[in-house]
PDB file of N, CA and C in Angstrom:
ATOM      1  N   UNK A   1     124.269  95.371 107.773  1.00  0.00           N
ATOM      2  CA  UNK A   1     124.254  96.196 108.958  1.00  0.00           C
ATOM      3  C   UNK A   1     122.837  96.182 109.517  1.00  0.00           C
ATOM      4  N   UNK A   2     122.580  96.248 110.709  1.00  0.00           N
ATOM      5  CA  UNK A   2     121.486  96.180 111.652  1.00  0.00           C
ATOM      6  C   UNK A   2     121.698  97.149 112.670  1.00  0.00           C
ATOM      7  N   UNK A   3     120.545  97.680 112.534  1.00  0.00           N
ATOM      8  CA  UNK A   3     120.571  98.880 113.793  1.00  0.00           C
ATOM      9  C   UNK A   3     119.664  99.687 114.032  1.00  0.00           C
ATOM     10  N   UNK A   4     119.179 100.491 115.100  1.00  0.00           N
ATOM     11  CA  UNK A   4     117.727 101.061 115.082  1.00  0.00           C
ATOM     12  C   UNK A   4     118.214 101.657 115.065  1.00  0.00           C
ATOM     13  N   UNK A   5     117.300 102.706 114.205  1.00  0.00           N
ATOM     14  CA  UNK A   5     117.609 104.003 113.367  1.00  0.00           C
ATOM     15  C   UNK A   5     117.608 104.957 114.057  1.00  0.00           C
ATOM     16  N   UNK A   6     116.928 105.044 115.550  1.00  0.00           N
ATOM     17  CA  UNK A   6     117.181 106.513 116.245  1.00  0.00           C
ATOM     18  C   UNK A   6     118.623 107.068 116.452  1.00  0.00           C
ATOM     19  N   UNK A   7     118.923 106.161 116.451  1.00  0.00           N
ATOM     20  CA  UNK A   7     121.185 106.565 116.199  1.00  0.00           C
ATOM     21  C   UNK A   7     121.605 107.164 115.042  1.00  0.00           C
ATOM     22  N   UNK A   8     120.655 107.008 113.823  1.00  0.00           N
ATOM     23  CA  UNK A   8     121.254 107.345 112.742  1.00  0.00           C
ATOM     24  C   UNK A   8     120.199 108.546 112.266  1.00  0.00           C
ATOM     25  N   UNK A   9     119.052 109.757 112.880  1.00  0.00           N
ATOM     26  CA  UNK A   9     118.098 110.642 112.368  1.00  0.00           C
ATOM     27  C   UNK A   9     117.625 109.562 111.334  1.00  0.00           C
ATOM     28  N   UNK A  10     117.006 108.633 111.644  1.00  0.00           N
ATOM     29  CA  UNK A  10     116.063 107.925 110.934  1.00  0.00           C
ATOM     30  C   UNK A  10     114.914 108.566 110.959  1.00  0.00           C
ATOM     31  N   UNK A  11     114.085 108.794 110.016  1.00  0.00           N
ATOM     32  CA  UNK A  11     113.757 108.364 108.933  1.00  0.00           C
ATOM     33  C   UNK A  11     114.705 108.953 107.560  1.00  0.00           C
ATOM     34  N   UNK A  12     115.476 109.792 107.746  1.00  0.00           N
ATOM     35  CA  UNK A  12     116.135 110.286 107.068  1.00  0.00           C
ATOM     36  C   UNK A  12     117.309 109.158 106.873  1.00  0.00           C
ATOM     37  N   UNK A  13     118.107 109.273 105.578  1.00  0.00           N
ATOM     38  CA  UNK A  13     118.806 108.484 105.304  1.00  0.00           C
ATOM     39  C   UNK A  13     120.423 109.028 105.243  1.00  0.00           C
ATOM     40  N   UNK A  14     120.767 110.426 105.228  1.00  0.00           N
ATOM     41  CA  UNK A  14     121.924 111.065 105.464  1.00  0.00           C
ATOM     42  C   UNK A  14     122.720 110.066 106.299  1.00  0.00           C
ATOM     43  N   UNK A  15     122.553 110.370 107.671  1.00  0.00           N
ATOM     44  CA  UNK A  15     123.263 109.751 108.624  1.00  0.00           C
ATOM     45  C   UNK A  15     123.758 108.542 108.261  1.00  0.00           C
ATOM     46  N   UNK A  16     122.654 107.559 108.122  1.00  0.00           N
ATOM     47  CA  UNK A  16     122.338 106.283 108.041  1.00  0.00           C
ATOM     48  C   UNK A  16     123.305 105.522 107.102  1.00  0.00           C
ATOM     49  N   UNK A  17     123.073 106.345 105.709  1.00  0.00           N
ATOM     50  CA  UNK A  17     124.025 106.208 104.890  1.00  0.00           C
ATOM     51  C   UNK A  17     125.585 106.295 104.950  1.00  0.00           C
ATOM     52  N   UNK A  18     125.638 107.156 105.291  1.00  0.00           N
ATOM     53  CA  UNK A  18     127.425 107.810 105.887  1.00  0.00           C
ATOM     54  C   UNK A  18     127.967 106.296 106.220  1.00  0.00           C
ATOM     55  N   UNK A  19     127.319 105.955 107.353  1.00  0.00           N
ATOM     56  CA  UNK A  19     127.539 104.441 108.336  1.00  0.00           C
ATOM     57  C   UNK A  19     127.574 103.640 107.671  1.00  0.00           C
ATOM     58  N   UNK A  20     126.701 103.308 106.769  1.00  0.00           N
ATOM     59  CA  UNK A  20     126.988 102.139 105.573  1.00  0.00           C
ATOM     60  C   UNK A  20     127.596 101.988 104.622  1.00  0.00           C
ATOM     61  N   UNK A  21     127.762 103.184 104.181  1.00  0.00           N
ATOM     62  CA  UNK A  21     128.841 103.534 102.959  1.00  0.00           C
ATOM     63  C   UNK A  21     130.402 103.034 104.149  1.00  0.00           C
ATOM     64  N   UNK A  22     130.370 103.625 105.149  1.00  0.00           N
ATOM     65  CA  UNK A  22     131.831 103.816 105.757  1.00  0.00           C
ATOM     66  C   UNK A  22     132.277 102.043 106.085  1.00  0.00           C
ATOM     67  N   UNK A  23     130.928 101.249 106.498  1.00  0.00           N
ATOM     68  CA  UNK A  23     131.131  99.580 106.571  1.00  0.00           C
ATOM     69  C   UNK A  23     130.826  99.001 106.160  1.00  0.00           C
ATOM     70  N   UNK A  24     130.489  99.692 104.765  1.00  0.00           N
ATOM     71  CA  UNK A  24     130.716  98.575 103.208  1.00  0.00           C
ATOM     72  C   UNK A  24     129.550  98.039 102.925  1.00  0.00           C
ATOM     73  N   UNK A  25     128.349  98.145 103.727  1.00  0.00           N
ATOM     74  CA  UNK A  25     127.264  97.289 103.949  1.00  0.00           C
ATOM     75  C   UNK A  25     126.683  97.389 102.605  1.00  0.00           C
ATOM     76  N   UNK A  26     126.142  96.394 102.128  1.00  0.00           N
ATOM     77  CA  UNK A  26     125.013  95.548 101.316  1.00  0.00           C
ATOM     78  C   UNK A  26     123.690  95.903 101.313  1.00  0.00           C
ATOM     79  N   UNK A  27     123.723  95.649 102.612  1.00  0.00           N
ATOM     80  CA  UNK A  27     122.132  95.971 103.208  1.00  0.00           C
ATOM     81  C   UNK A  27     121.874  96.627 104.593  1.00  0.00           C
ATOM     82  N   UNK A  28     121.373  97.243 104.777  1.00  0.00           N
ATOM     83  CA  UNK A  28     121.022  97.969 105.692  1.00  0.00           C
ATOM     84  C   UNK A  28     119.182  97.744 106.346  1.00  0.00           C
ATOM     85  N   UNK A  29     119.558  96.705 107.817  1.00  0.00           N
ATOM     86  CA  UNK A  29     117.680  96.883 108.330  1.00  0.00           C
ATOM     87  C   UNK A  29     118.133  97.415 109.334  1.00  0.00           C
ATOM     88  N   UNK A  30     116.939  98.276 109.796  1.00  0.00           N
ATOM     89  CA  UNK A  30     116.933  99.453 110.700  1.00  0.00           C
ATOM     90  C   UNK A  30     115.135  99.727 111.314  1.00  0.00           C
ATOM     91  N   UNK A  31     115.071  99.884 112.627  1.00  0.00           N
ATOM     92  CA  UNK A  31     113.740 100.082 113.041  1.00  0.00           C
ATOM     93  C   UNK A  31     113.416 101.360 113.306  1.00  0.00           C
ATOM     94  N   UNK A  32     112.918 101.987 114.390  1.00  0.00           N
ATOM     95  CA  UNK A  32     112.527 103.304 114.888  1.00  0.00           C
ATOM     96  C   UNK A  32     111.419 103.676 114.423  1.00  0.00           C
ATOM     97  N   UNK A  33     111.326 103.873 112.791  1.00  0.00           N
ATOM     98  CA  UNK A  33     109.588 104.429 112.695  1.00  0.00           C
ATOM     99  C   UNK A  33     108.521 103.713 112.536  1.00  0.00           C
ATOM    100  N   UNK A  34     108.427 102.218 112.564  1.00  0.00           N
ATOM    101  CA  UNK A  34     107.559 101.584 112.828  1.00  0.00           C
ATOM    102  C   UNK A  34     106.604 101.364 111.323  1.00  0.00           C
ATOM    103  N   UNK A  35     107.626 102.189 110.335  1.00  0.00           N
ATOM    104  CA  UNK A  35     107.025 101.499 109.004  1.00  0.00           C
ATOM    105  C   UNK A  35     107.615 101.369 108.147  1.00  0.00           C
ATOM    106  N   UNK A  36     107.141 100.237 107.234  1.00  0.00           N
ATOM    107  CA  UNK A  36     107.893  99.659 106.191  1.00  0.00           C
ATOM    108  C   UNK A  36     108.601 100.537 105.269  1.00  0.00           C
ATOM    109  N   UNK A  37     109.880  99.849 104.411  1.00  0.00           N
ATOM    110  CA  UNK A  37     110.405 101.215 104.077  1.00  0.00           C
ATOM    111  C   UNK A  37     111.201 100.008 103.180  1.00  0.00           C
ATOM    112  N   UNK A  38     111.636  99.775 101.879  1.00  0.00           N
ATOM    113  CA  UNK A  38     112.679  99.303 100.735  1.00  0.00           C
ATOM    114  C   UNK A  38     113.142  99.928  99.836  1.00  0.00           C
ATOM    115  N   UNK A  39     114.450 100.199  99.698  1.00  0.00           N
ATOM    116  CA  UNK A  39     114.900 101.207  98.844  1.00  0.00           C
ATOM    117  C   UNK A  39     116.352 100.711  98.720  1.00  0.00           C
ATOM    118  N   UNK A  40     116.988 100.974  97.182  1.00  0.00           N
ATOM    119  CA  UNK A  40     118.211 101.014  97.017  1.00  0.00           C
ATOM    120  C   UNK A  40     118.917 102.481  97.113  1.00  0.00           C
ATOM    121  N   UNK A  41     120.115 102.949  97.701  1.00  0.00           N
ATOM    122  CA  UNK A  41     120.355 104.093  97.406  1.00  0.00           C
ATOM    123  C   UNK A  41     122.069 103.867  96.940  1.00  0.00           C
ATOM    124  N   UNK A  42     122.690 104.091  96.063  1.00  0.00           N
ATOM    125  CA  UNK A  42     124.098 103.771  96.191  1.00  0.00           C
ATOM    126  C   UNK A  42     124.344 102.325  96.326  1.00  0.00           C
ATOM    127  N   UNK A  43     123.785 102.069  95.493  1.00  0.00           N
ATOM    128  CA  UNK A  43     124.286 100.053  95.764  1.00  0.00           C
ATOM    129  C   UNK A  43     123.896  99.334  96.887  1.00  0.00           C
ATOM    130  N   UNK A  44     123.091 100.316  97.864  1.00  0.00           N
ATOM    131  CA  UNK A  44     122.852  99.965  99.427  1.00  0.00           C
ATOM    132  C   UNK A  44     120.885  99.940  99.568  1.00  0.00           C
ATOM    133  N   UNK A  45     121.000  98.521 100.072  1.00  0.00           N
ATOM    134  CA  UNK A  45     119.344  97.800 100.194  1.00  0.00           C
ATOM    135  C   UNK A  45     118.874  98.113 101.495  1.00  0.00           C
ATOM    136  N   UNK A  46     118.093  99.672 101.452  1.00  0.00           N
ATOM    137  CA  UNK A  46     117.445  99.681 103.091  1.00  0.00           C
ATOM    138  C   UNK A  46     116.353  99.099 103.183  1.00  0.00           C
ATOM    139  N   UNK A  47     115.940  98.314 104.158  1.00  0.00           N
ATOM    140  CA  UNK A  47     114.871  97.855 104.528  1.00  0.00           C
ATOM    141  C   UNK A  47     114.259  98.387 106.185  1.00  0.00           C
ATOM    142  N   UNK A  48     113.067  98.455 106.460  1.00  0.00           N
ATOM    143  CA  UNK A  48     112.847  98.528 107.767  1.00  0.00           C
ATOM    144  C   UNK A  48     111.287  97.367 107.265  1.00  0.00           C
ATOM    145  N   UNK A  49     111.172  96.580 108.523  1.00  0.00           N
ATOM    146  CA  UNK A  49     110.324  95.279 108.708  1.00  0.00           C
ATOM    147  C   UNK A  49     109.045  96.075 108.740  1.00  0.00           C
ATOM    148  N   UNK A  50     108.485  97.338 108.946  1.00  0.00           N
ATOM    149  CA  UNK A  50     107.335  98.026 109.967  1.00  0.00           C
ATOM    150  C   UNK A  50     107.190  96.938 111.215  1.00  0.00           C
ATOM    151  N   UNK A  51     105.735  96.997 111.915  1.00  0.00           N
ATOM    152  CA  UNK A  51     105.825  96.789 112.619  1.00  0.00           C
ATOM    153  C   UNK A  51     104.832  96.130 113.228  1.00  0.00           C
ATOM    154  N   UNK A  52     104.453  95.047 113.997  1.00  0.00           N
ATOM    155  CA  UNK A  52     103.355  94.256 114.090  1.00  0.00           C
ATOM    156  C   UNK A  52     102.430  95.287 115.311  1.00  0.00           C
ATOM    157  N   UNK A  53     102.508  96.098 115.555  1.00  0.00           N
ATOM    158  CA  UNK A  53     101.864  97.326 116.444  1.00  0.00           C
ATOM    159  C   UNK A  53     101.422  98.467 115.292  1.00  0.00           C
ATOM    160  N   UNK A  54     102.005  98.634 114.543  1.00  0.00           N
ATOM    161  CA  UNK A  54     101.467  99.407 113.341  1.00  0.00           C
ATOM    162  C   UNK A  54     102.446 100.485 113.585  1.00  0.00           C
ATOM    163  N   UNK A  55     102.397 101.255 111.988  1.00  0.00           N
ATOM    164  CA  UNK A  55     103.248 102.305 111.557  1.00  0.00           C
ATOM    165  C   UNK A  55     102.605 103.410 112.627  1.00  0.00           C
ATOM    166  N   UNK A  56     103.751 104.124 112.826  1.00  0.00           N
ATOM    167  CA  UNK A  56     103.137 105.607 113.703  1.00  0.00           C
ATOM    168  C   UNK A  56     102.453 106.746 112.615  1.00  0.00           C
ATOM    169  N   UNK A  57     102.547 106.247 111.342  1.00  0.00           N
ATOM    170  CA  UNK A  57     101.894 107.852 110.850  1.00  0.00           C
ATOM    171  C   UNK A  57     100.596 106.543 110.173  1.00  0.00           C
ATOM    172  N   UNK A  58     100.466 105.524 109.316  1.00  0.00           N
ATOM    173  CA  UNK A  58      99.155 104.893 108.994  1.00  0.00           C
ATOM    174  C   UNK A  58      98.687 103.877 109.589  1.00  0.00           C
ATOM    175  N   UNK A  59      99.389 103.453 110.580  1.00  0.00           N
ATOM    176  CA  UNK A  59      98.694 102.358 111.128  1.00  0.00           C
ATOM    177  C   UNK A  59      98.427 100.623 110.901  1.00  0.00           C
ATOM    178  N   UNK A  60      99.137 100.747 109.491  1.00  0.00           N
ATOM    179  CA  UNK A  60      99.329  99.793 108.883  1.00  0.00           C
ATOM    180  C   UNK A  60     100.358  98.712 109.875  1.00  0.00           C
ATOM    181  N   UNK A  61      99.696  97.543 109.930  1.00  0.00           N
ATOM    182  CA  UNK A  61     101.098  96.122 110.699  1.00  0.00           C
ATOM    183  C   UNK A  61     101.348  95.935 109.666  1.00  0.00           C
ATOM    184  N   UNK A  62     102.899  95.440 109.296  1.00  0.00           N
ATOM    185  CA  UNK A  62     103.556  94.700 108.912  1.00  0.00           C
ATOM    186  C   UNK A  62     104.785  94.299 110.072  1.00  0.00           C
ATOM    187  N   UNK A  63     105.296  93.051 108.868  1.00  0.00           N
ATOM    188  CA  UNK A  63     106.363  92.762 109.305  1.00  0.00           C
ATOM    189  C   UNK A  63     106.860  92.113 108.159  1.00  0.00           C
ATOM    190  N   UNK A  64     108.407  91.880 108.166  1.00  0.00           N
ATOM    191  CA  UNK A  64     109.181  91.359 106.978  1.00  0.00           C
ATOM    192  C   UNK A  64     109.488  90.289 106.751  1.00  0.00           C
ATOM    193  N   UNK A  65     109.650  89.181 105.517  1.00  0.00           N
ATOM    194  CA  UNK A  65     110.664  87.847 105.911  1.00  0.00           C
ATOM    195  C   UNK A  65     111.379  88.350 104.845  1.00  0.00           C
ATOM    196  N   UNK A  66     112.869  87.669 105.343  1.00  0.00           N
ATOM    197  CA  UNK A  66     113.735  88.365 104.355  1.00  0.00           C
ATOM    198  C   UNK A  66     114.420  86.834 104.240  1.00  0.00           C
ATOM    199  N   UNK A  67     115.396  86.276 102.756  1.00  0.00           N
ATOM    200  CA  UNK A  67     115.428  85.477 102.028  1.00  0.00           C
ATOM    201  C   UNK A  67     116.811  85.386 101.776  1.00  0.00           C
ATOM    202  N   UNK A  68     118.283  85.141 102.364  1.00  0.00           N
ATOM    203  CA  UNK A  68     119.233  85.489 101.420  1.00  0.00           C
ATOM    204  C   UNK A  68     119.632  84.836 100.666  1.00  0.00           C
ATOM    205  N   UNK A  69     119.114  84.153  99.734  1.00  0.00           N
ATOM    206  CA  UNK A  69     119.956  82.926  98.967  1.00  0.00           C
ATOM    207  C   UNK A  69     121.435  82.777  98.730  1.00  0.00           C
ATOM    208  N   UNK A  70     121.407  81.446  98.364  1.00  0.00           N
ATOM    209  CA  UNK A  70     122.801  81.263  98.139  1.00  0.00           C
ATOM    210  C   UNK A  70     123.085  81.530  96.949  1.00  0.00           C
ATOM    211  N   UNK A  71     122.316  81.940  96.045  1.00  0.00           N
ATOM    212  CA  UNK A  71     123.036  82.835  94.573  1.00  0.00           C
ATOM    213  C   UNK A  71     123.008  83.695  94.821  1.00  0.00           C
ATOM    214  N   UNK A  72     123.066  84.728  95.904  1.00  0.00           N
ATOM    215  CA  UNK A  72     123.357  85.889  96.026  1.00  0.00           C
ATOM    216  C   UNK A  72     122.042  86.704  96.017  1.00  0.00           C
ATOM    217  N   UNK A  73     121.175  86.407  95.803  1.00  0.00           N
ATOM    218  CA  UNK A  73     119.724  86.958  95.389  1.00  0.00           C
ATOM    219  C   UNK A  73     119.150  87.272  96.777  1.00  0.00           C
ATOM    220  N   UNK A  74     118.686  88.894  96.884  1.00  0.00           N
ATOM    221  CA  UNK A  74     118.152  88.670  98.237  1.00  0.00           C
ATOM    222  C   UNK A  74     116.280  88.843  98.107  1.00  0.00           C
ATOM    223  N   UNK A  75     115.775  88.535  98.611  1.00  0.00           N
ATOM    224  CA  UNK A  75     114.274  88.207  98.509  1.00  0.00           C
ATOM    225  C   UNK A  75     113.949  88.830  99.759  1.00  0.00           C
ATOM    226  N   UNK A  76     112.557  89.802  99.509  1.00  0.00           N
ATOM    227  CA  UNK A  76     111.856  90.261 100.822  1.00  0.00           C
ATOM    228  C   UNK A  76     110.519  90.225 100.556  1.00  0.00           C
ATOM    229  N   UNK A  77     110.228  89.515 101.536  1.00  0.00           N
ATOM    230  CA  UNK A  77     108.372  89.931 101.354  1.00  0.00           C
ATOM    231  C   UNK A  77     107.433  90.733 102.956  1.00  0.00           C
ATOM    232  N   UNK A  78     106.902  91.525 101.734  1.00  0.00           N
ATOM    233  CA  UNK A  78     106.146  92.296 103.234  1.00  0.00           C
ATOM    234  C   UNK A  78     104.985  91.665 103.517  1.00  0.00           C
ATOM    235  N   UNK A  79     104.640  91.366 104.592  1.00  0.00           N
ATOM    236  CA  UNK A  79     103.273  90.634 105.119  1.00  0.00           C
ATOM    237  C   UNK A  79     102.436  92.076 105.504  1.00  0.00           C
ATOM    238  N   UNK A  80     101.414  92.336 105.615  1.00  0.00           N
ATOM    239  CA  UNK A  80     100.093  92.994 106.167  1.00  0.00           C
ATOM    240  C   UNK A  80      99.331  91.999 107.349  1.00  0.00           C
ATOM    241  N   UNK A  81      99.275  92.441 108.243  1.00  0.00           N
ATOM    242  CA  UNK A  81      98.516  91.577 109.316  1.00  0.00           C
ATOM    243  C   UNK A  81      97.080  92.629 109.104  1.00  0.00           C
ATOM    244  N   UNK A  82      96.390  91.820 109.293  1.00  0.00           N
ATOM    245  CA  UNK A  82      95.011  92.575 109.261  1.00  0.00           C
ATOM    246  C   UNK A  82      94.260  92.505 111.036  1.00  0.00           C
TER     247      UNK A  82
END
């Protein structure tokens, strides 16, 4: 599932969750707060990329590459732009 999170009270994960639990999702990327964020909750992989403008509360750029292999393995790496 893909979707910016202002639809779902992002940064919070209530909402967000409900939606993914309800369409089965795997994984869940989602934007709105502009910073990085990986977490399993319930079998469910949230990711948010942050953001090459920087997080709104540290300022930090990132951005994500994400990996899905074909064994099923999913791979993420966070970059830091300096």
């Amino acid at each position: 599932m893909v979707t910016h999170g202002h639809r779902f009270s992002v940064p919070w994960l209530g909402e967000l969750e409900k939606e993914a639990l309800s369409r089965k999702a795997d994984i869940v990327i989602f934007g709105h707060t502009h910073c990085h964020f990986d977490t399993v909750q319930k079998g469910i992989r949230y990711l948010n990329p942050g953001a090459v403008r920087g997080c709104r509360d540290s300022g930090k750029r990132t951005y994500m590459l994400l990996n899905l292999a074909d064994n099923g393995h999913i791979y993420v790496l966070y970059k830091a732009i300096h």
